[in-house]
N, C-alpha and C. Protein backbone atom coordinates (compact mmCIF):
# COMPACT_ATOMS: atom_id res chain seq x y z
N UNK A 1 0.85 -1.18 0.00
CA UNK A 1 0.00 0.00 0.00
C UNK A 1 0.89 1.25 0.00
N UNK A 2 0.66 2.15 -1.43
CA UNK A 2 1.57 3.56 -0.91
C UNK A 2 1.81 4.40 0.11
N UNK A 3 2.75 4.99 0.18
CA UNK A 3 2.32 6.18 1.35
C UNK A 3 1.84 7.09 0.83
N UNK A 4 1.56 8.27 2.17
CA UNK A 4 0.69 9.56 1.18
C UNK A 4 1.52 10.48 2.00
N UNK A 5 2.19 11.36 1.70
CA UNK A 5 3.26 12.20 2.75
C UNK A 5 2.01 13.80 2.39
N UNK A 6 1.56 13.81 3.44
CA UNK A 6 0.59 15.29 3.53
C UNK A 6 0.77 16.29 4.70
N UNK A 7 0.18 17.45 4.87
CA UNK A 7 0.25 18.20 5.57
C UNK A 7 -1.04 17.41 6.84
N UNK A 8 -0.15 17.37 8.40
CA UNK A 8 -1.19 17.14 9.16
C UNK A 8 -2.44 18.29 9.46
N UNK A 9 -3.20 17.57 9.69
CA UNK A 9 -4.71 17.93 10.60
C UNK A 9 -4.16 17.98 12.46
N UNK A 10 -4.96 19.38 12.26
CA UNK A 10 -5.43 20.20 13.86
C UNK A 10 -4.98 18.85 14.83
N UNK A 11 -6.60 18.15 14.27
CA UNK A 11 -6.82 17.10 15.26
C UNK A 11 -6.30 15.64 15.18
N UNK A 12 -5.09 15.38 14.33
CA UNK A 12 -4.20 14.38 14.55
C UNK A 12 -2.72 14.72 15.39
N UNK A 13 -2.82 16.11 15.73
CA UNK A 13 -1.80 16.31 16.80
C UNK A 13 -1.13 15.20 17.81
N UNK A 14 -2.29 15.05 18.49
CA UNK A 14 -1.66 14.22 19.68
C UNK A 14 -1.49 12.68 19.03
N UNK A 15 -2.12 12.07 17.82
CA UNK A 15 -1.32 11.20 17.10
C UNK A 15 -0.21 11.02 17.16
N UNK A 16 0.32 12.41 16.29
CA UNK A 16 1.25 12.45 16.14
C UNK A 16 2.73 12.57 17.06
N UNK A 17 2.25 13.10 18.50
CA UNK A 17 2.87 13.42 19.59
C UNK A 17 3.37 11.85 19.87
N UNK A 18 2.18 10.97 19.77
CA UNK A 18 2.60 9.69 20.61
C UNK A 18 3.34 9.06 19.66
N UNK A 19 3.09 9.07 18.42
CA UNK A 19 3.79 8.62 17.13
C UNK A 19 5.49 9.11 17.83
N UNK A 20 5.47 9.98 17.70
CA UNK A 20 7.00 10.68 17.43
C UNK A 20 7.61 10.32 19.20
N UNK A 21 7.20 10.27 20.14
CA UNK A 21 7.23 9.68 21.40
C UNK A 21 8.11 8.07 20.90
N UNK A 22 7.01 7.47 20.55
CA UNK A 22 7.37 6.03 20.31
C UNK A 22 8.24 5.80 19.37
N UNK A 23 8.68 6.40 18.30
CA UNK A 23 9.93 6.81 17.41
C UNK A 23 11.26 6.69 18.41
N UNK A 24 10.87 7.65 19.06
CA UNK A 24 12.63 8.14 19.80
C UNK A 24 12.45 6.77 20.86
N UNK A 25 11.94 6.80 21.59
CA UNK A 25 11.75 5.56 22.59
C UNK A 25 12.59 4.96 22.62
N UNK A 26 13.66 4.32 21.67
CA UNK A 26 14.58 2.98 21.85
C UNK A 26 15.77 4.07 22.62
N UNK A 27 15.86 5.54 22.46
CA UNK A 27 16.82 6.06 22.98
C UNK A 27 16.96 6.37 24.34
N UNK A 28 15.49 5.77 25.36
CA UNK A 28 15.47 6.00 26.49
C UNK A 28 16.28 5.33 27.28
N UNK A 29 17.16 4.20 26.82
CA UNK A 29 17.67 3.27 27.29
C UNK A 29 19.33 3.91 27.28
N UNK A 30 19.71 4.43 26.19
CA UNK A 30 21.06 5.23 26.49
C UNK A 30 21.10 6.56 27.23
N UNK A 31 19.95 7.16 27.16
CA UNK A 31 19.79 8.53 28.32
C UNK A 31 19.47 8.63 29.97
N UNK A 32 20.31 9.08 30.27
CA UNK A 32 19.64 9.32 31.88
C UNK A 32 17.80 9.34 31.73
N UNK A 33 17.46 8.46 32.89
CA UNK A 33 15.72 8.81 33.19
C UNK A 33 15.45 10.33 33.24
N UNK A 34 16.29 11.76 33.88
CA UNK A 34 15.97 12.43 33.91
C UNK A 34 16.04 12.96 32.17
N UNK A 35 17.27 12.72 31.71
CA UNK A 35 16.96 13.11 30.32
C UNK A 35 16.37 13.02 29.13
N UNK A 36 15.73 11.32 29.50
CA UNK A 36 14.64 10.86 28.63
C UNK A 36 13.54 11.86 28.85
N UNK A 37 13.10 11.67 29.86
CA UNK A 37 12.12 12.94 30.43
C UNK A 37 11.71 14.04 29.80
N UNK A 38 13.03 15.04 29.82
CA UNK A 38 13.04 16.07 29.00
C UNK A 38 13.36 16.03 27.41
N UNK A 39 13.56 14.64 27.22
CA UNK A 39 13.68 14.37 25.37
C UNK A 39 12.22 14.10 25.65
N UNK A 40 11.23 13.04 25.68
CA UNK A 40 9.64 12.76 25.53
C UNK A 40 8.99 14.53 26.14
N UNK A 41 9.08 14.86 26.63
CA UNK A 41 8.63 16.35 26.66
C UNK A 41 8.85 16.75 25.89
N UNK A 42 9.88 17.37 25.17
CA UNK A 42 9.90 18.26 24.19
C UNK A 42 9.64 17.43 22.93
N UNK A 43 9.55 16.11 22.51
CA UNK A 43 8.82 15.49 21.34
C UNK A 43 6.92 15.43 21.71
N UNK A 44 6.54 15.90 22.70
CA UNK A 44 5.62 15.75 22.79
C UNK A 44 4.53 17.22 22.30
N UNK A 45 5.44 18.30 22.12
CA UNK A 45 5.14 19.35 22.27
C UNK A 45 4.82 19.55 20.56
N UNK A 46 4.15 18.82 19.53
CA UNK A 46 3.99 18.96 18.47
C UNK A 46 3.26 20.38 17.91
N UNK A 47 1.87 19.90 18.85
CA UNK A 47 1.17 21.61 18.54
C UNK A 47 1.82 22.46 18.60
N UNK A 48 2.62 22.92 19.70
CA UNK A 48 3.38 23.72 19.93
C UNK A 48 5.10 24.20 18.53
N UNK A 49 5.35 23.50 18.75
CA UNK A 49 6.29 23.09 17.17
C UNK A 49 5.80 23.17 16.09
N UNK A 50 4.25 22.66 15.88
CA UNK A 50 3.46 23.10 14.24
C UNK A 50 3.30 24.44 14.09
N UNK A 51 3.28 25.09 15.24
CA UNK A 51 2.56 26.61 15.25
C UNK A 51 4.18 26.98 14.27
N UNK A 52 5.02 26.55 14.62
CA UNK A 52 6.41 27.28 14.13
C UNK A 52 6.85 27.00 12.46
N UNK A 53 6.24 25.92 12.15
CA UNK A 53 6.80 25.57 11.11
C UNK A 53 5.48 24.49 10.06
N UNK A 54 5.75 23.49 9.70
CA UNK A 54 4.76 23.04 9.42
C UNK A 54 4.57 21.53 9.28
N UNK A 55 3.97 20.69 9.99
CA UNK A 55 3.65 19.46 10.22
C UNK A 55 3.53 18.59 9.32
N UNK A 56 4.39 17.69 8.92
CA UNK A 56 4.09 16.55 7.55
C UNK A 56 3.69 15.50 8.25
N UNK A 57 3.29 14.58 7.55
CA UNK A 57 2.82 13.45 8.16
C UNK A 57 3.01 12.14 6.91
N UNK A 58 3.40 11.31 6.86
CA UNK A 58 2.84 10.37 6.20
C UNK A 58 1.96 9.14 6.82
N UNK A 59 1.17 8.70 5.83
CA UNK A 59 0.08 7.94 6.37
C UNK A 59 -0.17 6.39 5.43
N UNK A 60 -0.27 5.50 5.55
CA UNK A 60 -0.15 4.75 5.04
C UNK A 60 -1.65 3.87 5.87
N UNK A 61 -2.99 3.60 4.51
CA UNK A 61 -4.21 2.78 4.47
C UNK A 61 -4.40 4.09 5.83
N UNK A 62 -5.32 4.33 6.84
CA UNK A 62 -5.26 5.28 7.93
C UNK A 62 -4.73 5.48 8.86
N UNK A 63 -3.44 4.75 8.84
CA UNK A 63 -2.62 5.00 10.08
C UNK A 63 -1.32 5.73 9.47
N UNK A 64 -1.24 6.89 10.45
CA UNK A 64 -0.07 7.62 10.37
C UNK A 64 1.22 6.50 10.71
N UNK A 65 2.34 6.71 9.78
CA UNK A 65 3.35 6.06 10.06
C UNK A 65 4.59 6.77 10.16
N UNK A 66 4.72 8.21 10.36
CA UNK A 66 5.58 9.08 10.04
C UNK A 66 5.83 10.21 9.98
N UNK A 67 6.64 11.29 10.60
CA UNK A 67 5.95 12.82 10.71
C UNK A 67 7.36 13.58 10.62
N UNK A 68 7.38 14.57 10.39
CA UNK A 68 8.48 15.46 10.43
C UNK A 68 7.86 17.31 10.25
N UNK A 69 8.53 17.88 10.84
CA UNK A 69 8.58 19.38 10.74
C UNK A 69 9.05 20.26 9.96
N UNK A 70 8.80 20.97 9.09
CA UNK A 70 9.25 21.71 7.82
C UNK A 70 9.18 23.56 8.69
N UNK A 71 10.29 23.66 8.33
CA UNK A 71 11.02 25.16 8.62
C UNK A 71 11.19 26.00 7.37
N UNK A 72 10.20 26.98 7.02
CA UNK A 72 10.28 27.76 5.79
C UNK A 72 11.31 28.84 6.19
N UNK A 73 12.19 29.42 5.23
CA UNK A 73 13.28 30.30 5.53
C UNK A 73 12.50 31.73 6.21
N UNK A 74 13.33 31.86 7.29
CA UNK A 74 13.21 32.71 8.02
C UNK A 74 12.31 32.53 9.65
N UNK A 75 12.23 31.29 9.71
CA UNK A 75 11.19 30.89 10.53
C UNK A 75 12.46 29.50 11.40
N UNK A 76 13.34 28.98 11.08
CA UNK A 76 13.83 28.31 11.58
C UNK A 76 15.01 28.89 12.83
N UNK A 77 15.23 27.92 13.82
CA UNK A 77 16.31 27.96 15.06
C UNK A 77 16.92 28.83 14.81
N UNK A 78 17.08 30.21 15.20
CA UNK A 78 18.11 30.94 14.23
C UNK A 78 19.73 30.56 15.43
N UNK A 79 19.53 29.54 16.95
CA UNK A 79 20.18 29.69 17.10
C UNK A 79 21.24 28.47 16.51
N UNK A 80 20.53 27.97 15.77
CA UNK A 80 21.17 26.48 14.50
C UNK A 80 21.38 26.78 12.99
N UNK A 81 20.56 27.84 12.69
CA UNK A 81 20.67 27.99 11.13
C UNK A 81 20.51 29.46 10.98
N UNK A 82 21.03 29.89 9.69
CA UNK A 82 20.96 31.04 9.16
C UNK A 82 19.80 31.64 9.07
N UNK A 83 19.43 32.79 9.20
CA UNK A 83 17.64 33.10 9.20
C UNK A 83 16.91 32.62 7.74
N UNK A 84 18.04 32.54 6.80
CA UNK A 84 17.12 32.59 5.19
C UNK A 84 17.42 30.98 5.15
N UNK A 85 17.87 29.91 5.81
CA UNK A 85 17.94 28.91 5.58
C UNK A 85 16.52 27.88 6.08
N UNK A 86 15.95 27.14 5.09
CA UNK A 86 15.38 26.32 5.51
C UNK A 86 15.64 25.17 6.64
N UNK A 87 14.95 24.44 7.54
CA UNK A 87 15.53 22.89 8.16
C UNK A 87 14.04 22.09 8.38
N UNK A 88 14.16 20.81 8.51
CA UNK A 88 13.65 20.20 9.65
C UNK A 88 13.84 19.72 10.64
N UNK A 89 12.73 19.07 11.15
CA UNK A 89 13.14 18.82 12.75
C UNK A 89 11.71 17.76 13.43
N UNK A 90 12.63 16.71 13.73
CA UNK A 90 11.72 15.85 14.82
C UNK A 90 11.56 14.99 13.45
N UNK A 91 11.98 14.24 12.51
CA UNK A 91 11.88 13.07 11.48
C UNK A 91 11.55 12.01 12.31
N UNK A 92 10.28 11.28 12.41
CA UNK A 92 9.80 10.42 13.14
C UNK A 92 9.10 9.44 12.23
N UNK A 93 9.60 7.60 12.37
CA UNK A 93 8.87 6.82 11.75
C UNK A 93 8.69 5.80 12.65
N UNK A 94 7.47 5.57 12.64
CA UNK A 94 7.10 4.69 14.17
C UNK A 94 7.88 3.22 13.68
N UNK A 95 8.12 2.79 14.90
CA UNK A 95 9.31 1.29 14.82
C UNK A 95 8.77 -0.24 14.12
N UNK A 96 7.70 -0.28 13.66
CA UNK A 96 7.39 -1.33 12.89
C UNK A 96 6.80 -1.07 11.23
N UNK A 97 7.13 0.21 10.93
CA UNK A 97 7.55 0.61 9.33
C UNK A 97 8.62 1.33 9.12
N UNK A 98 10.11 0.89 9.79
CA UNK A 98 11.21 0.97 9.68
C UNK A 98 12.05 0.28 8.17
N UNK A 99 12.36 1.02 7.58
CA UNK A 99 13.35 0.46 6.46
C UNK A 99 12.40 0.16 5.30
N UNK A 100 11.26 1.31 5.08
CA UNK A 100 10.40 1.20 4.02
C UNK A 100 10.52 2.33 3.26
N UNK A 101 11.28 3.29 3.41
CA UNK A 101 11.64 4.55 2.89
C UNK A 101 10.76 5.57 3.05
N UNK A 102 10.20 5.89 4.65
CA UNK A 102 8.96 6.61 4.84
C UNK A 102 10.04 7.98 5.32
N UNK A 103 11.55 7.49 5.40
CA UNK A 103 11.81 8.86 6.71
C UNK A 103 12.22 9.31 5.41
N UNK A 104 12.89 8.78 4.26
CA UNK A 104 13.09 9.79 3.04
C UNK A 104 12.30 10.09 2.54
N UNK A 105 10.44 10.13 2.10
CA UNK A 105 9.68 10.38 1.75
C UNK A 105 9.53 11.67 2.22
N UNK A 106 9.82 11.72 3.82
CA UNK A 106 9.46 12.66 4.54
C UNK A 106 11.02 14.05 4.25
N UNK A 107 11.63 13.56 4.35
CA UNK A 107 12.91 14.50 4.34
C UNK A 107 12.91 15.20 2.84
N UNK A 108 12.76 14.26 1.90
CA UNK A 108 12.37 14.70 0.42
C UNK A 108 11.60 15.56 0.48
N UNK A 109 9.79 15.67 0.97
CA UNK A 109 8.76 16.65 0.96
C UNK A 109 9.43 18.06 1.70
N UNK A 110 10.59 17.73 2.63
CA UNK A 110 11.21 19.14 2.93
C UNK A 110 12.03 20.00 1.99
N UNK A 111 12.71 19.21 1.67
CA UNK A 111 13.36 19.30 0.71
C UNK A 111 12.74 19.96 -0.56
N UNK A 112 11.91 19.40 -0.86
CA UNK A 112 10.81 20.00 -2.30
C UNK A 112 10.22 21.34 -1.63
N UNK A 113 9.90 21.29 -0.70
CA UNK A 113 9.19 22.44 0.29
C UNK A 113 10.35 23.59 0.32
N UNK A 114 11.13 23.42 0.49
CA UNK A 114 12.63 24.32 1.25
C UNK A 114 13.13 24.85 -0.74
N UNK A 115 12.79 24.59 -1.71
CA UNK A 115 13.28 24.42 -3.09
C UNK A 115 12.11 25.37 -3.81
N UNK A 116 10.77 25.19 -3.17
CA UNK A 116 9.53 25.64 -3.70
C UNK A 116 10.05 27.35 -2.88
N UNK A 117 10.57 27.17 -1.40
CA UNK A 117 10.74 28.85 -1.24
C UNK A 117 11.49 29.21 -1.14
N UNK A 118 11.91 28.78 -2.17
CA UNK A 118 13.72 29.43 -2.73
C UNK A 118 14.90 29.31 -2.14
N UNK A 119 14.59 28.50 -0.93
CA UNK A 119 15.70 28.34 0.20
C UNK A 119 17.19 28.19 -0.28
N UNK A 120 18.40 28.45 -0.46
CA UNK A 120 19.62 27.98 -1.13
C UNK A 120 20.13 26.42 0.26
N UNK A 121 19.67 26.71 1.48
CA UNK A 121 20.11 25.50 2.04
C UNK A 121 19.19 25.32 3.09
N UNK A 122 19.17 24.05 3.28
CA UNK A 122 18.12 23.14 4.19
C UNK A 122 19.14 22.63 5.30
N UNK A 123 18.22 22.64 6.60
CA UNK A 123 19.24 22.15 7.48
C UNK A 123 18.05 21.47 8.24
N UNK A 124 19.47 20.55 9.31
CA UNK A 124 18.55 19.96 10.41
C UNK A 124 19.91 19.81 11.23
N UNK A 125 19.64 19.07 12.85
CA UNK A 125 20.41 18.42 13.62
C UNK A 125 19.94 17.41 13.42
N UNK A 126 21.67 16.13 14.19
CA UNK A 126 20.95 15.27 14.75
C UNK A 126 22.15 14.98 15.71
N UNK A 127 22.04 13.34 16.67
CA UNK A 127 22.81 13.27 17.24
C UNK A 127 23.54 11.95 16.85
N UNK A 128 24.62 11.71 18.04
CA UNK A 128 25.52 10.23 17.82
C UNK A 128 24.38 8.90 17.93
N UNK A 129 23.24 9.43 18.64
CA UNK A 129 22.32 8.30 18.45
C UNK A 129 21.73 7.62 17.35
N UNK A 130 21.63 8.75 16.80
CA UNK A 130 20.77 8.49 15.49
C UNK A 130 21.58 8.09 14.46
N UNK A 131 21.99 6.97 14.16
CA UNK A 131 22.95 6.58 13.24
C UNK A 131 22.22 5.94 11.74
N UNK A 132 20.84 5.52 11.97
CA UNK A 132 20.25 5.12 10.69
C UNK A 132 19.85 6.55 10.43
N UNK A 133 19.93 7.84 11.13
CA UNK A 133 19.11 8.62 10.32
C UNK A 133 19.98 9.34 9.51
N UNK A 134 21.82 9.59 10.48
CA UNK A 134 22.36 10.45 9.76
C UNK A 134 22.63 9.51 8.37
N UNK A 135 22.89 8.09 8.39
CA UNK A 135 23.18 7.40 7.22
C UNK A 135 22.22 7.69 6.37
N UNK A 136 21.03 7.92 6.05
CA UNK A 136 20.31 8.12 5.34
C UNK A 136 20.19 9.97 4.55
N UNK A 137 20.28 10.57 5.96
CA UNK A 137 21.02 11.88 5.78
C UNK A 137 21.77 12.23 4.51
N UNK A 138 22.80 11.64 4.92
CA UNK A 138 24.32 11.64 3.89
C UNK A 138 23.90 11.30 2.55
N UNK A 139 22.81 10.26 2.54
CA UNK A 139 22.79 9.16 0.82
C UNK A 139 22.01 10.25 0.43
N UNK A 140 21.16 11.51 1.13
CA UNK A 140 20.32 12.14 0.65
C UNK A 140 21.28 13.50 0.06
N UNK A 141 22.62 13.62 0.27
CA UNK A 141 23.20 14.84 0.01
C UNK A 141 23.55 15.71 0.70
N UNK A 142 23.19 15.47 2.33
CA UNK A 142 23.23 16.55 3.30
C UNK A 142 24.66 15.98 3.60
N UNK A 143 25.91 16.99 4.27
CA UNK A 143 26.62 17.18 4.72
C UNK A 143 26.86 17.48 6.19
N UNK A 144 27.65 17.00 6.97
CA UNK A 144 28.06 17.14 8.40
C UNK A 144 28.28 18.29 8.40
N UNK A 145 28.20 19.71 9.18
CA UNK A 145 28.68 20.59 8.68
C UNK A 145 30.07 21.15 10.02
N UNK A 146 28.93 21.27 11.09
CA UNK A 146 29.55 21.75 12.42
C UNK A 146 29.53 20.68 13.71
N UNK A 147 29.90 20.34 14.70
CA UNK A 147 29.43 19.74 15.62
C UNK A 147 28.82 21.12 16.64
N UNK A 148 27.65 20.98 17.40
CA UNK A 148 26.58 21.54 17.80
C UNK A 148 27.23 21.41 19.70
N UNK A 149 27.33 22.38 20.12
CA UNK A 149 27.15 21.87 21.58
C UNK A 149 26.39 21.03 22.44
N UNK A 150 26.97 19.66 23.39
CA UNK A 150 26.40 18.58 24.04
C UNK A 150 24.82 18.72 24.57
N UNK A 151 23.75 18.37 24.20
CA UNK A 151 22.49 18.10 24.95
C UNK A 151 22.01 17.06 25.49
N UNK A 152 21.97 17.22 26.54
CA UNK A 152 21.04 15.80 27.62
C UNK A 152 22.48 14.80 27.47
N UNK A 153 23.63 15.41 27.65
CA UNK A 153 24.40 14.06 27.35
C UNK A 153 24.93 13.38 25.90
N UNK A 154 24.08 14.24 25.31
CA UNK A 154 25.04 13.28 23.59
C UNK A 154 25.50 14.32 22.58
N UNK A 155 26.45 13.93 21.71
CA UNK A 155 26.49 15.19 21.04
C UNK A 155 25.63 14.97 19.69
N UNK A 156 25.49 16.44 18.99
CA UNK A 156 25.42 16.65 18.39
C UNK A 156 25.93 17.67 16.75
N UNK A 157 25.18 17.07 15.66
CA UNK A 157 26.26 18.07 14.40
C UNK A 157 24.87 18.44 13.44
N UNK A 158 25.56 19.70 13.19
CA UNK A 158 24.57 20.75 12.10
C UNK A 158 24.84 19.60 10.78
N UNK A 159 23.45 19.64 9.80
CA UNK A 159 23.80 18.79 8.96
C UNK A 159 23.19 20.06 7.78
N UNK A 160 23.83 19.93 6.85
CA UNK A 160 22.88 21.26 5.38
C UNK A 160 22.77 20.55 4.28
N UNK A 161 22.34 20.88 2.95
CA UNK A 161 22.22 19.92 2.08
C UNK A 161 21.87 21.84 1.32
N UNK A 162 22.81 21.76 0.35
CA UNK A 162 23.03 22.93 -0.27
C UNK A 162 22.51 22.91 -2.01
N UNK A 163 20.98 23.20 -1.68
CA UNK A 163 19.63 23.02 -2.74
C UNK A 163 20.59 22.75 -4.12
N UNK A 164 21.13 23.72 -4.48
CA UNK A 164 21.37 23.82 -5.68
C UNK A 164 22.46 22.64 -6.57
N UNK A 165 23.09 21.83 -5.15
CA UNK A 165 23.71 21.04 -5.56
C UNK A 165 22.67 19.41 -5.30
N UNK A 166 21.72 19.65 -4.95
CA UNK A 166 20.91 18.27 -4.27
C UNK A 166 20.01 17.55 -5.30
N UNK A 167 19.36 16.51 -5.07
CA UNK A 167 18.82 15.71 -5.73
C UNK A 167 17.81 16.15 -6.97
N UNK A 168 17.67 16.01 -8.03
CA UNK A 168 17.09 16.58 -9.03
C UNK A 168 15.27 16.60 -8.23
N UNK A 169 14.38 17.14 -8.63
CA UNK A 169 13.01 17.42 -7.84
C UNK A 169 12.53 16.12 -8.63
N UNK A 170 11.34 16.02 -7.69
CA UNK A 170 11.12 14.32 -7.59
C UNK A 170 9.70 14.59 -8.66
C-alpha cells in the first residue's frame, strides 16, 4: 500500500505526539531517566512546534506512520541555522515501518518544500544516536557541517544539504 506524505490535521496532533514519542523511545535506554524525560517532553510538544513551522505526516491505508517538521526560511532555530535557511526537525517513523523509505519520503517533501521557497540551504540536527538517520542523511546529500554543543548528554552536528547542488526534484 503507498504512502501519502501530507500536511497534518489540527486534530491528529496528539497522534502524532505519541507517534514521534514512540519513534525516539529505543533512545530511552542510552539517556539518563531524567533526560529521557526532558527528550519525551519536548517530542511531545507537536502543537506547539506546528505553530512554528509546518507538520508533515505520512500515512499509510489510515494509520499515520511518520511525521516530520518543515522550517520555511526565516522561521527556523536561528540559534542552529541562518535566518534565510530552511531545516527540519523531529523526522519520526514509528518502529514497525522501519526500512520502508517513509523517513526519506518525509525528508524529500522538505526538501521540495525548502526548493519551492527558494531556500539555497536546508538544514537539520541530529545526534551520535541516530545513526540510521544520519546514514540516510548523507545518501540524501546533506553534509556534516559543524558539531553543535552537548544536549542531555550526547552530542550533536549541524547537517545542510546545499539546494542547488541536491537531488534533481522528484
Amino acid at each position: 500500500m503507498a504512502v501519502i506524505v501530507r500536511d497534518a490535521l489540527a486534530q491528529e496532533f496528539n497522534d502524532v505526539a505519541s507517534l514521534t514519542v514512540e519513534a525516539y523511545r529505543e533512545y530511552a535506554q542510552t539517556l539518563t531517566s531524567d533526560n529521557w524525560e526532558i527528550m519525551r517532553t519536548s517530542l511531545s510538544k507537536v502543537a506547539e512546534i506546528a505553530k512554528q513551522g509546518q507538520l508533515i505526516v505520512a500515512q499509510r491505508d489510515q494509520e499515520l506512520v511518520g511525521s516530520v517538521v518543515y522550517h520555511p526560511p526565516g522561521v527556523s532555530d536561528r540559534r542552529l541555522f541562518q535566518p534565510e535557511w530552511a531545516s527540519l526537525r523531529m523526522l519520526a517513523v514509528s518502529p514497525q515501518h522501519r526500512g520502508q523509505g517513509i523517513g526519506q519520503q518525509l525528508s524529500l517533501e522538505c526538501v521540495h518544500r525548502a526548493k519551492q521557497d527558494k531556500a539555497a540551504v536546508i538544514g537539520l540536527h541530529t545526534s551520535e544516536l541516530m545513526v540510521a538517520a544520519r546514514r540516510m542523511y548523507e545518501r540524501l546529500g546533506f553534509k556534516q557541517e559543524i558539531e553543535l554543543p552537548n544536549h542531555l548528554g550526547i552530542r550533536y552536528w549541524r547537517y545542510v544539504l546545499k539546494l542547488a547542488e541536491s537531488l534533481p526534484a522528484r
